[in-house]
C-alpha atoms as a PDB file:
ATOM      1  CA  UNK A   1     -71.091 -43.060  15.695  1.00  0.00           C
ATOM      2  CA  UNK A   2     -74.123 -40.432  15.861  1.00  0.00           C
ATOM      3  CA  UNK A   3     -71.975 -38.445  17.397  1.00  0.00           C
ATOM      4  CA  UNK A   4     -69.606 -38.174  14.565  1.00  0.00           C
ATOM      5  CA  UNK A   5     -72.363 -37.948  12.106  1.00  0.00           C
ATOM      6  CA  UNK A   6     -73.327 -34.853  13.887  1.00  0.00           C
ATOM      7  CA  UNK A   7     -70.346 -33.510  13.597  1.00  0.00           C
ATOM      8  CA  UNK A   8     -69.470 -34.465  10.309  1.00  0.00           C
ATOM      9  CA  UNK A   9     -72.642 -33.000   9.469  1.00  0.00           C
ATOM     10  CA  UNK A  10     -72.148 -29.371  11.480  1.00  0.00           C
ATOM     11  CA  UNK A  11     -68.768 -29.074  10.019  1.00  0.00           C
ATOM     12  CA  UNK A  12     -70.161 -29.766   6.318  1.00  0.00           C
ATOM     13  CA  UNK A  13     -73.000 -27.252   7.223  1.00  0.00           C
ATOM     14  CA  UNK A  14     -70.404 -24.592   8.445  1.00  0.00           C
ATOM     15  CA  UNK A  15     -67.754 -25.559   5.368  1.00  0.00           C
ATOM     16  CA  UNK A  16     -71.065 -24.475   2.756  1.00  0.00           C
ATOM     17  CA  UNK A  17     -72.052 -21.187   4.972  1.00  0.00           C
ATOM     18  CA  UNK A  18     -68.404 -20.055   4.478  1.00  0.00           C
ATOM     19  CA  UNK A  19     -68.240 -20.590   0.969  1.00  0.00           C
ATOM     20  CA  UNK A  20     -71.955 -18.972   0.637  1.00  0.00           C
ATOM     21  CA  UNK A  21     -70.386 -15.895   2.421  1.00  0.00           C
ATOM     22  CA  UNK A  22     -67.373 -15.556   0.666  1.00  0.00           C
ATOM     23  CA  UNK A  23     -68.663 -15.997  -2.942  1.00  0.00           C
ATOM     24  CA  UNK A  24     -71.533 -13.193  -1.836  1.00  0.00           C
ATOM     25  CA  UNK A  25     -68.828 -11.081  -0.735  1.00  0.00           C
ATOM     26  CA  UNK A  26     -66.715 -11.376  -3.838  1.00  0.00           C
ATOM     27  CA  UNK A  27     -70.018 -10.597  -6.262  1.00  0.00           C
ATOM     28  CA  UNK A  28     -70.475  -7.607  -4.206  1.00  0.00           C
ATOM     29  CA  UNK A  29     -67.214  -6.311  -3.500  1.00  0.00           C
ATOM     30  CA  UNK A  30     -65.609  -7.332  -6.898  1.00  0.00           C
ATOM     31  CA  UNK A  31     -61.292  -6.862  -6.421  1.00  0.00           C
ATOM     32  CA  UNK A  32     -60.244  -3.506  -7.419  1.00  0.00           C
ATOM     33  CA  UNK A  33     -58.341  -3.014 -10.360  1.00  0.00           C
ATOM     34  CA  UNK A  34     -54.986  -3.115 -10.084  1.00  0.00           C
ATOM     35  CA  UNK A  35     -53.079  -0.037  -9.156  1.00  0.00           C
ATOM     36  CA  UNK A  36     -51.744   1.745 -12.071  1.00  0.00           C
ATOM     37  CA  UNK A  37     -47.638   1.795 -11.363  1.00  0.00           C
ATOM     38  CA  UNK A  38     -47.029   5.523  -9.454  1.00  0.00           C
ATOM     39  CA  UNK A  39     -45.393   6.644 -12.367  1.00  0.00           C
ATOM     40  CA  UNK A  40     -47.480   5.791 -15.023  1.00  0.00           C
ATOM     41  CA  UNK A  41     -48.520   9.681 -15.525  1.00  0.00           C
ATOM     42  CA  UNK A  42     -45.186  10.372 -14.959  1.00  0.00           C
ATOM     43  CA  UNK A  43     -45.970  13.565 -12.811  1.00  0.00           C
ATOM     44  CA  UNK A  44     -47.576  15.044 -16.134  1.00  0.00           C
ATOM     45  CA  UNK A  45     -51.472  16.806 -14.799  1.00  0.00           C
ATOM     46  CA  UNK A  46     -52.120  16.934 -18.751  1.00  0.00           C
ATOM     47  CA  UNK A  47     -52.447  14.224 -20.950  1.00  0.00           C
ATOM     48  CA  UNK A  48     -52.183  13.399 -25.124  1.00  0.00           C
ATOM     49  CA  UNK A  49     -55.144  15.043 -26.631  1.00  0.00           C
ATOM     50  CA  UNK A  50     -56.103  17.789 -23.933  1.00  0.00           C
ATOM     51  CA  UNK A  51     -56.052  20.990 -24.993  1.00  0.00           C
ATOM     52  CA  UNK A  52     -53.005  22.914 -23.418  1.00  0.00           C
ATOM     53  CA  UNK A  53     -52.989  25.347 -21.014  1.00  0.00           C
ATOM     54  CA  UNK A  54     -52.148  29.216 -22.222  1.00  0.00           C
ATOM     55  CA  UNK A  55     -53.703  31.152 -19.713  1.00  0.00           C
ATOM     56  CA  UNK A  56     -50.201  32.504 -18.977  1.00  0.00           C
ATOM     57  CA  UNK A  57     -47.432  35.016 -21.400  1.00  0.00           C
ATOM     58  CA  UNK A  58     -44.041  33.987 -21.786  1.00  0.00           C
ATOM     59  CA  UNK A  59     -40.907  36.161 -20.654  1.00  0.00           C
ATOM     60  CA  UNK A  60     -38.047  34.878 -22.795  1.00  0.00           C
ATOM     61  CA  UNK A  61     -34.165  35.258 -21.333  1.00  0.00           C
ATOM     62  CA  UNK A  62     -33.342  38.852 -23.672  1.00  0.00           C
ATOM     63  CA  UNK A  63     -36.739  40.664 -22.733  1.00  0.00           C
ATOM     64  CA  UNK A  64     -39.237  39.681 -25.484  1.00  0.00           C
ATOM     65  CA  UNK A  65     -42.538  38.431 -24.749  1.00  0.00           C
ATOM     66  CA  UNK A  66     -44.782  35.547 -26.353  1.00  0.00           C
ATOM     67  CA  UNK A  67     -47.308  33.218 -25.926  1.00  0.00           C
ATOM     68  CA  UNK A  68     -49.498  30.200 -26.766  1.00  0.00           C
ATOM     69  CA  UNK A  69     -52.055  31.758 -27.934  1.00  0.00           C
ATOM     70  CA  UNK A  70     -50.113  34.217 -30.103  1.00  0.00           C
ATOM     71  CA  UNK A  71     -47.869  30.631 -31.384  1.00  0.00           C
ATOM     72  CA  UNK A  72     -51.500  29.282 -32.377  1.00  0.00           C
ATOM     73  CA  UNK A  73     -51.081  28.330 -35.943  1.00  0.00           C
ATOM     74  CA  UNK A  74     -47.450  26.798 -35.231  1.00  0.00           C
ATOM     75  CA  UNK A  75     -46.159  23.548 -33.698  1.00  0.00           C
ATOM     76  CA  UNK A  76     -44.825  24.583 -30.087  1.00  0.00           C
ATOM     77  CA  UNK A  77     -42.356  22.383 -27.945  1.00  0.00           C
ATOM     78  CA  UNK A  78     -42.270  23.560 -24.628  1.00  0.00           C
ATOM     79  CA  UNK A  79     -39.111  22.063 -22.518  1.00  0.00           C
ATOM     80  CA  UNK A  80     -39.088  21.983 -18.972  1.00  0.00           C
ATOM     81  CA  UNK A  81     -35.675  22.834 -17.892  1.00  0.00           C
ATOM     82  CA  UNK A  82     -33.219  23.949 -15.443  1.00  0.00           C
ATOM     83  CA  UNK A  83     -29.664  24.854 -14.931  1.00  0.00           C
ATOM     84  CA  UNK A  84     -29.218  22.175 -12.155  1.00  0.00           C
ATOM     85  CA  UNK A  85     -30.667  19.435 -13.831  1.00  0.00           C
ATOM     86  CA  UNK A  86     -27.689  17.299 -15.736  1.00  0.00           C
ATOM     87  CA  UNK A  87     -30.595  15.465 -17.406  1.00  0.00           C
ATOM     88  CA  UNK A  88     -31.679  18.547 -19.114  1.00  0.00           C
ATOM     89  CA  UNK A  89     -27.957  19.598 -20.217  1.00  0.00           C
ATOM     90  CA  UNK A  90     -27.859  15.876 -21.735  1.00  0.00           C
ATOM     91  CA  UNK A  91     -30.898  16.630 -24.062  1.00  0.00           C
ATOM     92  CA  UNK A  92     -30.438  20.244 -24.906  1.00  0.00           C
ATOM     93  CA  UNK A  93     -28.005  19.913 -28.049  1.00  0.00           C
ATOM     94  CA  UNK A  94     -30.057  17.260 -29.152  1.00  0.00           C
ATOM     95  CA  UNK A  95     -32.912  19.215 -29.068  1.00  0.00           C
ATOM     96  CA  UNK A  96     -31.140  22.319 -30.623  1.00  0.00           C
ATOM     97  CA  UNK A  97     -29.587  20.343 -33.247  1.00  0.00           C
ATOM     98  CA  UNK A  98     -32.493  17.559 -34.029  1.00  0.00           C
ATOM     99  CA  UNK A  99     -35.504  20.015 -33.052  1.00  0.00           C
ATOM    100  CA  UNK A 100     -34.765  23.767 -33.282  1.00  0.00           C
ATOM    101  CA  UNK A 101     -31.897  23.838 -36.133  1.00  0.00           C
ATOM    102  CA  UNK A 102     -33.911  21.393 -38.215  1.00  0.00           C
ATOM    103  CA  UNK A 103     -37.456  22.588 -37.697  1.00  0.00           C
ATOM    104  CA  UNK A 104     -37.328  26.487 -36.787  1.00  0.00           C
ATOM    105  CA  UNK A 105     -38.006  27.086 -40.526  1.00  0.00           C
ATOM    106  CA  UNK A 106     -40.921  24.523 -40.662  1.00  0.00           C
ATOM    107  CA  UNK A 107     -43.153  26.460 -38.271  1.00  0.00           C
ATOM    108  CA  UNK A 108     -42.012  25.128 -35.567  1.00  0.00           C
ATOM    109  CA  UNK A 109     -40.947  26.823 -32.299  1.00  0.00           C
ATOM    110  CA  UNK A 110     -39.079  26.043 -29.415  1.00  0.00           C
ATOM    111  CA  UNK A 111     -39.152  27.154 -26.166  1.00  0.00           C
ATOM    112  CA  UNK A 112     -37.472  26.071 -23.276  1.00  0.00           C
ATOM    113  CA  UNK A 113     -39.061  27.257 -19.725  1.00  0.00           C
ATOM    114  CA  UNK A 114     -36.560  27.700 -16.943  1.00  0.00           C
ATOM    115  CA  UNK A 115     -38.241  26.186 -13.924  1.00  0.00           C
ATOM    116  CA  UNK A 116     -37.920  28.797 -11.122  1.00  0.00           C
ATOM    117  CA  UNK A 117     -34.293  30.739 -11.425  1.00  0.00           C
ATOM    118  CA  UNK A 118     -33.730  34.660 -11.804  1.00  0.00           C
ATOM    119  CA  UNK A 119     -33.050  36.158 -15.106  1.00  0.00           C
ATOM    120  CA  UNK A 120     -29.184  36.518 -14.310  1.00  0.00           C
ATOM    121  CA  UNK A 121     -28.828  32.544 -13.803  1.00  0.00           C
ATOM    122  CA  UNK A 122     -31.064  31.287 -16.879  1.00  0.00           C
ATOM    123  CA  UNK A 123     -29.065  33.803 -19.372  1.00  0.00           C
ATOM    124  CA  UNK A 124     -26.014  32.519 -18.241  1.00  0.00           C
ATOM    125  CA  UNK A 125     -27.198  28.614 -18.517  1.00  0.00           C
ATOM    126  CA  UNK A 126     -28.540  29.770 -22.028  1.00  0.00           C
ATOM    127  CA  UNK A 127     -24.809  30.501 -23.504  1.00  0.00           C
ATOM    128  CA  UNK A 128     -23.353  27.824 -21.200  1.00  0.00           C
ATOM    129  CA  UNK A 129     -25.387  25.770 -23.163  1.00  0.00           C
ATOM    130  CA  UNK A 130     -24.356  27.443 -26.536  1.00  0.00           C
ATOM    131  CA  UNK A 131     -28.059  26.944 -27.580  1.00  0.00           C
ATOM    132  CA  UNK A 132     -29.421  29.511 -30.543  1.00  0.00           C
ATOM    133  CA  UNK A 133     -33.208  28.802 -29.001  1.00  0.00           C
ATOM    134  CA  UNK A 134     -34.909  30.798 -26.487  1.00  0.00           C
ATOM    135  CA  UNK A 135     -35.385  30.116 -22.819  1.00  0.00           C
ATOM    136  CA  UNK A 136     -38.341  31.438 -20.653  1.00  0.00           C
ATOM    137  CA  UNK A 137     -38.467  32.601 -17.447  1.00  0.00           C
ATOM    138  CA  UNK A 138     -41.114  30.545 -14.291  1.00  0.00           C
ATOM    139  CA  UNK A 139     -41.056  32.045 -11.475  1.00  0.00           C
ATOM    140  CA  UNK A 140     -42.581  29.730  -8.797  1.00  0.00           C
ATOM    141  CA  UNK A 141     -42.981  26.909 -11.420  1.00  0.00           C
ATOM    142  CA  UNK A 142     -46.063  28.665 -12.251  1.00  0.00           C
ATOM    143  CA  UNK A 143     -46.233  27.219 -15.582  1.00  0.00           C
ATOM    144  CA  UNK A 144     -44.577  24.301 -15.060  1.00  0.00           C
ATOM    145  CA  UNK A 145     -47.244  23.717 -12.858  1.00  0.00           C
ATOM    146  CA  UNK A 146     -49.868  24.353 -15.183  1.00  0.00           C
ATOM    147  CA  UNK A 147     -48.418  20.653 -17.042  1.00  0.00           C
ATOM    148  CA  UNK A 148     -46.964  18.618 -14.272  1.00  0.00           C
ATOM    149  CA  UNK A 149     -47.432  18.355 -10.646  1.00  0.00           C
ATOM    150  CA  UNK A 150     -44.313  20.623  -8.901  1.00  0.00           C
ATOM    151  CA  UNK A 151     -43.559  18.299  -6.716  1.00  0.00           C
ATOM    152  CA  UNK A 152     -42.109  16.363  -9.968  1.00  0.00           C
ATOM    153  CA  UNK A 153     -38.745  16.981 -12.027  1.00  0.00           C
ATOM    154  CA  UNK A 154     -37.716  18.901 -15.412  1.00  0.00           C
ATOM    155  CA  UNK A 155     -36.675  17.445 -18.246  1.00  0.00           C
ATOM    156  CA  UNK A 156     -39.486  16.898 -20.530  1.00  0.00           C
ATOM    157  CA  UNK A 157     -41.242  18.676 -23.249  1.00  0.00           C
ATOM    158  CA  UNK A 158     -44.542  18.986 -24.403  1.00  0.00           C
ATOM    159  CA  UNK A 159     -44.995  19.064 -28.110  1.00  0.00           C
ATOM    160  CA  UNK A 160     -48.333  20.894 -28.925  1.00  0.00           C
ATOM    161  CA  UNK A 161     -49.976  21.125 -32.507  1.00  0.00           C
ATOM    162  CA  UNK A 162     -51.163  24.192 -34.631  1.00  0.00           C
ATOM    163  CA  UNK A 163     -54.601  24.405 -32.983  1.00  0.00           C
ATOM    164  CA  UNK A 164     -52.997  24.076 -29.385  1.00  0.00           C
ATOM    165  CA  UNK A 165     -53.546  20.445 -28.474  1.00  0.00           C
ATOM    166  CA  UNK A 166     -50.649  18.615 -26.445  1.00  0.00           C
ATOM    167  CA  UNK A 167     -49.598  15.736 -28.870  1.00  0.00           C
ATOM    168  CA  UNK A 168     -46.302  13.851 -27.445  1.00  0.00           C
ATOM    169  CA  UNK A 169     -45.235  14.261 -23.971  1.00  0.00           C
ATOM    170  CA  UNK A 170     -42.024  13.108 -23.243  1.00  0.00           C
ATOM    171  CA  UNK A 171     -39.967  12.573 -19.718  1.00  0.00           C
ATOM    172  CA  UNK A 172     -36.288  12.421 -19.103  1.00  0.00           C
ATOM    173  CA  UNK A 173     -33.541  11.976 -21.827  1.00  0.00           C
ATOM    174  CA  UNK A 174     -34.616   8.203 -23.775  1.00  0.00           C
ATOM    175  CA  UNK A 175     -33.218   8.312 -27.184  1.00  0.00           C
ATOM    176  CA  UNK A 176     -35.995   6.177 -28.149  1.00  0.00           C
ATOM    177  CA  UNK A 177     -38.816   8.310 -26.929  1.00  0.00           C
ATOM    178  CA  UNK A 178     -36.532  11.723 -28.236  1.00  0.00           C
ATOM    179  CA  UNK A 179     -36.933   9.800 -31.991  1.00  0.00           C
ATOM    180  CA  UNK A 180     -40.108   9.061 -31.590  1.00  0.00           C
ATOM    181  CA  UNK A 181     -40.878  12.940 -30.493  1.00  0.00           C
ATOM    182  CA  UNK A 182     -39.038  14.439 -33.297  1.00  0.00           C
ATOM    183  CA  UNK A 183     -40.849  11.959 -35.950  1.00  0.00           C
ATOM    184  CA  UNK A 184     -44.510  13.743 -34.664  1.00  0.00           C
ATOM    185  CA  UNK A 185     -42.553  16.829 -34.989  1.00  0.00           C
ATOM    186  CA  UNK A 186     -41.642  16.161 -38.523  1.00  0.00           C
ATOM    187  CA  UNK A 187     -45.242  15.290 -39.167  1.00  0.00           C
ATOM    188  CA  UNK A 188     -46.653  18.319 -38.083  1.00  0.00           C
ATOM    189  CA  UNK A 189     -44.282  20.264 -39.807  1.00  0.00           C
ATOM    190  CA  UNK A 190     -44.798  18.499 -42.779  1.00  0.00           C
ATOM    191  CA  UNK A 191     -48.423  19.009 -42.631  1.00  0.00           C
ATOM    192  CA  UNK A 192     -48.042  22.823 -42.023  1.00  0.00           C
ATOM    193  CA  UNK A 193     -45.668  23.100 -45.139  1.00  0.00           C
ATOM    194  CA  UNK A 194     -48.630  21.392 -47.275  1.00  0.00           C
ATOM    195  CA  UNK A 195     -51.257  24.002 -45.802  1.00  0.00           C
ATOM    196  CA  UNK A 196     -48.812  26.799 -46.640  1.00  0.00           C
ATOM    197  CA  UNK A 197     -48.432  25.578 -50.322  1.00  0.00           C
ATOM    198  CA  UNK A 198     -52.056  25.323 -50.826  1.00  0.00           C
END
């Protein structure tokens, strides 16, 4: 009967040492937050509210030359595009219709950037497309880059306000998300027509 006692006892005493352990371990080593889902930037290096990058010029498809900072004072959608991407050829009459067509007199510019193709191929996907806004030329994904890791895919546009901040960011073709883009559009447009008439 001692003998069990003992036991009984040792096993109690060993039962409370665990526990002692494991709650000190927990308080000190707290679980790590969950993992946000490997998507959740959606390849995007910039995010809502960063100021965008224009440390680079813009070669558009017939020769002219822009950029950022010379748009500064204008709402700028930049889409990420390329002639292989389906995805892209989904969006772009929405975007030339719902973005360019309706806002290009609102102080509002579109541009898409080509990610990576010669000057032959991206003229030839610009009247394949039977778009009437401009596409610019990335060699090396150099400015994609400058937005979105390169490892990750085109179609998505950045829409950046008058005094150069990124505002909407948007990835893939999601009607919902497209509305949504072209109602900050509208917005800003709306705000730079009250400026104007002040």
């Amino acid at each position: 009967m001692k003998t069990l006692s003992k036991i009984t006892y040792v096993l109690g005493f060993a039962a409370l040492l665990l526990t002692a352990n494991t709650t000190h371990a927990q308080q000190n080593n707290p679980p790590a937050a969950a993992p946000a889902p490997a998507d959740a930037d959606r390849g995007y290096v910039v995010k809502v509210g960063d100021q965008a990058p224009d440390d680079f010029e813009l070669v558009l498809q017939n020769g002219q030359k822009t950029s950022l900072k010379q748009l500064r004072g204008k709402v700028v959608v930049l889409q990420f595009t390329a002639s292989w991407c389906s995805v892209c050829r989904k969006e772009m009459p929405h975007l030339e219709t719902d973005v360019w067509k309706a806002y290009q007199d609102k102080n509002v510019v579109l541009i898409g950037v080509d990610r990576d193709e010669p000057l032959e191929k991206v003229q030839k996907f610009h009247q394949d497309m039977q778009i009437t806004y401009p596409l610019a030329l990335d060699p090396g994904a150099d400015i994609f880059g400058r937005f979105a890791n390169k490892k990750s895919g085109v179609t998505r546009n950045v829409v950046i306000d008058q005094k150069g901040k990124i505002v909407f960011l948007t990835r893939l073709y999601d009607e919902k998300e497209f509305g949504e883009m072209v109602n900050v559009i509208n917005r800003l447009a709306g705000q730079s027509l009250v400026k104007a008439s002040l």
